[in-house]
N, C-alpha and C. Protein backbone atom coordinates (compact mmCIF):
# COMPACT_ATOMS: atom_id res chain seq x y z
N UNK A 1 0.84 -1.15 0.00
CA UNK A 1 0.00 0.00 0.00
C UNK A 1 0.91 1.24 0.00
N UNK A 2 0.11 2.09 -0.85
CA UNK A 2 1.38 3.24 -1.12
C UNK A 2 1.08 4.35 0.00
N UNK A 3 1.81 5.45 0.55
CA UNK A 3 1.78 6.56 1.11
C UNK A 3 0.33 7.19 0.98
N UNK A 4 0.08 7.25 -0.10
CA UNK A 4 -0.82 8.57 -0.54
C UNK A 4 -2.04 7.55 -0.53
N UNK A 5 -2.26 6.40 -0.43
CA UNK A 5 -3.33 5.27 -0.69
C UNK A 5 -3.60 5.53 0.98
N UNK A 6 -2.80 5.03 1.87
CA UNK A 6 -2.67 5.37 3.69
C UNK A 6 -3.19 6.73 3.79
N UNK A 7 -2.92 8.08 3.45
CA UNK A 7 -2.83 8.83 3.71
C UNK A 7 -4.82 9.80 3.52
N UNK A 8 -4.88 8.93 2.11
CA UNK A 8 -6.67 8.83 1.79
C UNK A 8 -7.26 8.32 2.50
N UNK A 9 -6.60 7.01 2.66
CA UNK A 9 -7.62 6.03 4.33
C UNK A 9 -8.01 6.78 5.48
N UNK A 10 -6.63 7.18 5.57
CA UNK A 10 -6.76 7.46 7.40
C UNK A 10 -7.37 8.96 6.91
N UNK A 11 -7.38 9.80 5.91
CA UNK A 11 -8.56 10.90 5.80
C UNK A 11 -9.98 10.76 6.04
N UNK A 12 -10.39 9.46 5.16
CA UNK A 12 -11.89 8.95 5.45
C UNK A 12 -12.17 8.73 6.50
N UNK A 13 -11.28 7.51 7.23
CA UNK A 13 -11.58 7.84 8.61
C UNK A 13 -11.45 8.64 9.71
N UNK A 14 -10.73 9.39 9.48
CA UNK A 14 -10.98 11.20 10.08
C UNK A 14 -12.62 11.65 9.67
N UNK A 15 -13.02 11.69 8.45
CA UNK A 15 -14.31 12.38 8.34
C UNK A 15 -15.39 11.43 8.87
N UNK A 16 -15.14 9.87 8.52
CA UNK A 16 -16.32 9.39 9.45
C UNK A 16 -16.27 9.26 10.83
N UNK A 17 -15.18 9.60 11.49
CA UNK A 17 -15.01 9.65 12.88
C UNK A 17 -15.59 11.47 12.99
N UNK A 18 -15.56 11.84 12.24
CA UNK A 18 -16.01 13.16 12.88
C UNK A 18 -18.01 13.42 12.84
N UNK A 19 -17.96 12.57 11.66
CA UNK A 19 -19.72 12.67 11.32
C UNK A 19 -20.13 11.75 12.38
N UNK A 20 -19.74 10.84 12.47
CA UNK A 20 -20.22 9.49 13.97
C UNK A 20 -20.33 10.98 15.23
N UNK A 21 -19.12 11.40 15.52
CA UNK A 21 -19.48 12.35 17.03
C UNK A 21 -20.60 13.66 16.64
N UNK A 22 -20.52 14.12 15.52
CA UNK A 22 -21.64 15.05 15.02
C UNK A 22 -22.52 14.60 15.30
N UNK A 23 -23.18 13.18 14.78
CA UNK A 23 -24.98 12.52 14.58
C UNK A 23 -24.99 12.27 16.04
N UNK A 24 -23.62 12.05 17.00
CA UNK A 24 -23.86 11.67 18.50
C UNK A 24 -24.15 12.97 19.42
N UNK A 25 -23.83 14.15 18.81
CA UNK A 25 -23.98 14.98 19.72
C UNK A 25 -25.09 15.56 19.22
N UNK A 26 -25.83 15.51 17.95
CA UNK A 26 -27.29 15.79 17.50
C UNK A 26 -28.02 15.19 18.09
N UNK A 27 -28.01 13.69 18.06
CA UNK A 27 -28.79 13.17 18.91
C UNK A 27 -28.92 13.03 20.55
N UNK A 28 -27.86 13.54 20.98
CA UNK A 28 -27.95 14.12 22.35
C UNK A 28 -29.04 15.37 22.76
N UNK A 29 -28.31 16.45 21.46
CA UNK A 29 -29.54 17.63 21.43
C UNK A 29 -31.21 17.37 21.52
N UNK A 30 -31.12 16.31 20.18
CA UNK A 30 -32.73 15.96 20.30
C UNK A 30 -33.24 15.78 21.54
N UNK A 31 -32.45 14.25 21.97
CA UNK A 31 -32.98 13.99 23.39
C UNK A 31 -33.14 14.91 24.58
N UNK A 32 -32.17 15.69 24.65
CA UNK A 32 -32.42 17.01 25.15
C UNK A 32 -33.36 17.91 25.29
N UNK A 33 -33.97 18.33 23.77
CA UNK A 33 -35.33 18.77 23.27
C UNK A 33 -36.36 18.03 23.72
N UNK A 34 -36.41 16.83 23.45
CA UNK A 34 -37.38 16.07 23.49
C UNK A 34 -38.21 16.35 25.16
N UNK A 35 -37.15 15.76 26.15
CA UNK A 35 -37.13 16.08 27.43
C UNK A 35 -37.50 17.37 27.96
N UNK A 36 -37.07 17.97 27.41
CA UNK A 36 -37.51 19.40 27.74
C UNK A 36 -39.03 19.79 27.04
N UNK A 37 -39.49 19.03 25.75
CA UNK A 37 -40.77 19.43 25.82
C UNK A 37 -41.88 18.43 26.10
N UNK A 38 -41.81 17.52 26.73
CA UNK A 38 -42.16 16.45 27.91
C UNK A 38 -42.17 17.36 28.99
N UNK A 39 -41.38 17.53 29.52
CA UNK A 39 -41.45 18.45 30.77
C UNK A 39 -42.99 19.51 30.74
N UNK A 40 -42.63 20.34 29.46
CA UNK A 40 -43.40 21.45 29.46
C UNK A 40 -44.87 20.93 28.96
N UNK A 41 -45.24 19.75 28.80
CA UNK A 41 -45.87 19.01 28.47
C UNK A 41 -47.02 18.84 29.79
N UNK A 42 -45.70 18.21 30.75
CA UNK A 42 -46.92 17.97 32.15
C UNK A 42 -46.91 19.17 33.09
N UNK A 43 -45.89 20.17 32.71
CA UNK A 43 -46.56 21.11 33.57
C UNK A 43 -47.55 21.99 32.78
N UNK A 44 -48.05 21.95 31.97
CA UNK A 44 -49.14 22.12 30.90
C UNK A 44 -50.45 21.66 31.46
N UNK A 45 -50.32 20.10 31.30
CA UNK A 45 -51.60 19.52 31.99
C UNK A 45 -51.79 19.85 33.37
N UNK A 46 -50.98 19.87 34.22
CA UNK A 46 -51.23 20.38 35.30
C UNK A 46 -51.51 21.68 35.85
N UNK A 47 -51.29 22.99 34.82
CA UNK A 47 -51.73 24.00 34.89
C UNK A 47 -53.27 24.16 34.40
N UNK A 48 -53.42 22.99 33.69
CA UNK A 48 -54.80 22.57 32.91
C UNK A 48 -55.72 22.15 34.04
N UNK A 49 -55.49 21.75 34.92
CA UNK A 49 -56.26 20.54 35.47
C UNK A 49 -56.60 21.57 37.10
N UNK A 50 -55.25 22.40 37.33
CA UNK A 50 -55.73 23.50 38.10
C UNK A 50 -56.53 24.31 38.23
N UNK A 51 -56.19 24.64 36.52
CA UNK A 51 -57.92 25.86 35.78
C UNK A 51 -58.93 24.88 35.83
N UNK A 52 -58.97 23.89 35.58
CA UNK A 52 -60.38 23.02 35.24
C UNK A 52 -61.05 22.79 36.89
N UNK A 53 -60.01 22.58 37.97
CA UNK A 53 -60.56 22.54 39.51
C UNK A 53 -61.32 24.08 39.85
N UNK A 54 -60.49 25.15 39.60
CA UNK A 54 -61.12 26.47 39.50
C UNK A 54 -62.40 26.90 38.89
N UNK A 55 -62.25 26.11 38.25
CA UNK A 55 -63.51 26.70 37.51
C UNK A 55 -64.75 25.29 38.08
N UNK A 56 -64.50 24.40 37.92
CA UNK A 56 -65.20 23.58 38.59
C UNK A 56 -65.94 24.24 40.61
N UNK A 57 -65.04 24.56 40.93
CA UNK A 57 -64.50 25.54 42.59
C UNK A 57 -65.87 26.92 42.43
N UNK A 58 -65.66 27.44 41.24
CA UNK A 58 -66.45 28.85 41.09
C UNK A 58 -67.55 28.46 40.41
N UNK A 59 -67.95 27.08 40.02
CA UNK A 59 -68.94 26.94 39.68
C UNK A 59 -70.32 26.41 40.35
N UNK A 60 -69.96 26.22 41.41
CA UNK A 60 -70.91 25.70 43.01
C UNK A 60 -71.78 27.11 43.19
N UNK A 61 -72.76 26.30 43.59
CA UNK A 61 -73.98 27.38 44.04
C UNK A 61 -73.82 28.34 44.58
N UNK A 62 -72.90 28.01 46.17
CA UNK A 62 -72.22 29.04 47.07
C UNK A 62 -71.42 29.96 46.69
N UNK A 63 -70.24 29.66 45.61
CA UNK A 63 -69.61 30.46 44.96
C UNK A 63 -70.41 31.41 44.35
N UNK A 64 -71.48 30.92 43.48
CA UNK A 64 -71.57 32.22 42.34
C UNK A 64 -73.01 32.91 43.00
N UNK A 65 -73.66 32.41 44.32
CA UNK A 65 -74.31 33.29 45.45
C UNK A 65 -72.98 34.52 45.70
N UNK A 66 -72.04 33.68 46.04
CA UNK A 66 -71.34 34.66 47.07
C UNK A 66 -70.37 35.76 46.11
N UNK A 67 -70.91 35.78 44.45
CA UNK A 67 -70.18 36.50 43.58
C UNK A 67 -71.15 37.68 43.56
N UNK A 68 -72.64 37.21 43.11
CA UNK A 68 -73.78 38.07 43.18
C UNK A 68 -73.98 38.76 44.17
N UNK A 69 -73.40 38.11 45.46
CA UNK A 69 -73.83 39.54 46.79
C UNK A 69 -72.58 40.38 46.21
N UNK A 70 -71.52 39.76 46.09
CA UNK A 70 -70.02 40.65 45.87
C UNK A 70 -70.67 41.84 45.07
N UNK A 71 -70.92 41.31 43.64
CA UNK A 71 -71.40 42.10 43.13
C UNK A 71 -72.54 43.16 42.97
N UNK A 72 -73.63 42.77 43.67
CA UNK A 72 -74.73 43.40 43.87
C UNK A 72 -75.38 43.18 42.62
N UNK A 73 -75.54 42.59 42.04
CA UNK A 73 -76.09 42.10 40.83
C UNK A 73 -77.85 41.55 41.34
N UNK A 74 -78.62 42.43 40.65
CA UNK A 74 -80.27 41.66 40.88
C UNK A 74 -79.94 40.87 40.13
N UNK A 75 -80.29 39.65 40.31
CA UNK A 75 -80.43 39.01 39.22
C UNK A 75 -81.92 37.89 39.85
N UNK A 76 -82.83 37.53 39.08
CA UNK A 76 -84.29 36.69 39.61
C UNK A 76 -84.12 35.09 39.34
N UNK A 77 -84.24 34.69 40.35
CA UNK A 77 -84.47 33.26 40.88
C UNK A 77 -85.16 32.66 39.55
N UNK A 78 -85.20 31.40 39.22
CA UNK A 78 -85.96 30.64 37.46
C UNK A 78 -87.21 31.01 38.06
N UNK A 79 -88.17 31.27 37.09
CA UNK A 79 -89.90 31.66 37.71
C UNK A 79 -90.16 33.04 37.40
N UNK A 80 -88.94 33.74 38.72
CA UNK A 80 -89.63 34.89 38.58
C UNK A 80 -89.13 35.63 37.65
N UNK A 81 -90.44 36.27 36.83
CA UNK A 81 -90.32 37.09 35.84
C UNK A 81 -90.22 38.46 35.99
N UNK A 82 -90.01 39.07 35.13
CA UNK A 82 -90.14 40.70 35.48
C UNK A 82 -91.45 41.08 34.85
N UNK A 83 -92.14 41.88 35.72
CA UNK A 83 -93.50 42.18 35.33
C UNK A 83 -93.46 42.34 33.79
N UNK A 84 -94.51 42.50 32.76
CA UNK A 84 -94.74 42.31 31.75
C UNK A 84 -95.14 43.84 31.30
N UNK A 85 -94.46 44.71 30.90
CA UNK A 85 -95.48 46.17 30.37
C UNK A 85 -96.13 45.54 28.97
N UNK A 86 -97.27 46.91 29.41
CA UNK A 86 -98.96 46.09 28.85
C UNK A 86 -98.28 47.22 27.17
N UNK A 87 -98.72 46.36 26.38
CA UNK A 87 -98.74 47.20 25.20
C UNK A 87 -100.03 47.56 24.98
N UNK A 88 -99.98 48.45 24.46
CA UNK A 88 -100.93 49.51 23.83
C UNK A 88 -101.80 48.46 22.89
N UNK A 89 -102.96 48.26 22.54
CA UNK A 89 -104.00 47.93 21.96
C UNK A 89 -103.89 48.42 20.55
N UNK A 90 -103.35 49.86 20.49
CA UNK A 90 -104.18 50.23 19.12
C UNK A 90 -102.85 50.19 18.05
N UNK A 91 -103.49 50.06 16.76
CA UNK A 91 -102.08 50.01 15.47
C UNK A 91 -101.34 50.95 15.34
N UNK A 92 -100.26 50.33 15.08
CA UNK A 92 -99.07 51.53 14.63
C UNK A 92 -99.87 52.84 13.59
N UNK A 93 -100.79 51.92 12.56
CA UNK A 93 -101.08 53.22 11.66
C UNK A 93 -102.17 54.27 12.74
N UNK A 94 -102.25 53.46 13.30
CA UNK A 94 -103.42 55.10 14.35
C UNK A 94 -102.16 55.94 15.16
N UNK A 95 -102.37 57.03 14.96
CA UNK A 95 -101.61 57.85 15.82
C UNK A 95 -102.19 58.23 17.04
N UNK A 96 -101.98 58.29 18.00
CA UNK A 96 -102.18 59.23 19.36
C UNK A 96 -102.99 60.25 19.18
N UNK A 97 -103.83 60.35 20.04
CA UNK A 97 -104.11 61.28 20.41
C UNK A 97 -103.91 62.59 20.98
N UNK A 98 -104.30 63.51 19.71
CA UNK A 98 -103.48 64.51 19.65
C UNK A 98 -101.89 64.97 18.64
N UNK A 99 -101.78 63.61 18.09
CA UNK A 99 -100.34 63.90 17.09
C UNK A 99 -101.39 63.90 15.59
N UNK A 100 -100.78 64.82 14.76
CA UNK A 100 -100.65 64.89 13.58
C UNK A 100 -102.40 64.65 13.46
N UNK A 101 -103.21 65.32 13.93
CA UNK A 101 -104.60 65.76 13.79
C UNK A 101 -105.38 64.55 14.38
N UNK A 102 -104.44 63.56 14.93
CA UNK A 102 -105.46 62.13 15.22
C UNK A 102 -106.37 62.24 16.29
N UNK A 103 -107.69 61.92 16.20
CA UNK A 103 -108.80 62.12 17.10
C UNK A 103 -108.66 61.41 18.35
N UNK A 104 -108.87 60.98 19.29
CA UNK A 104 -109.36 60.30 20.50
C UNK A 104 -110.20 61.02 21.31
């Protein structure tokens, strides 16, 4: 084997020894990534599951009583209605009495 035949070898294996630690330290990164958005993953759901207790928490009778006194908000019990104003009987085309010459 000649000089320059050795000298090509041991080049190649310089570059695949360098691409082997490259794809090893990429794939370190990934796993890295990966882990890290796993992480942010369950503290996700668990920020989820906090809001969902909260709101579950403010959604009890006592709670949203004790929002309406906070607030002072009337608000009417199912049933009761608010009185009903009586409409007027007569057609739009009759005018009032007293507008625009209309008799009563």
């Amino acid at each position: 084997m000649s000089v320059s035949k050795a000298c090509g070898l041991l080049a190649c294996f310089a570059l695949i020894s360098i691409f082997v630690v490259f794809l090893r330290a990429e794939q370190a990164r990934s796993v890295q990534r990966a882990l890290a958005h796993e992480q942010e993953w369950v503290r996700l759901r668990r920020e989820l599951w906090a809001l969902q207790a909260e709101v579950a928490r403010l959604k009890t009778p006592d709670q949203i009583r004790e929002r309406v006194y906070r607030f002072r908000v009337n608000l009417l019990s199912p049933g009761e209605g608010a009185p009903m104003l009586e409409v007027p009987s007569r057609l739009a085309s009759e005018s009032p009495p007293g507008l625009y010459g209309g008799g009563g």
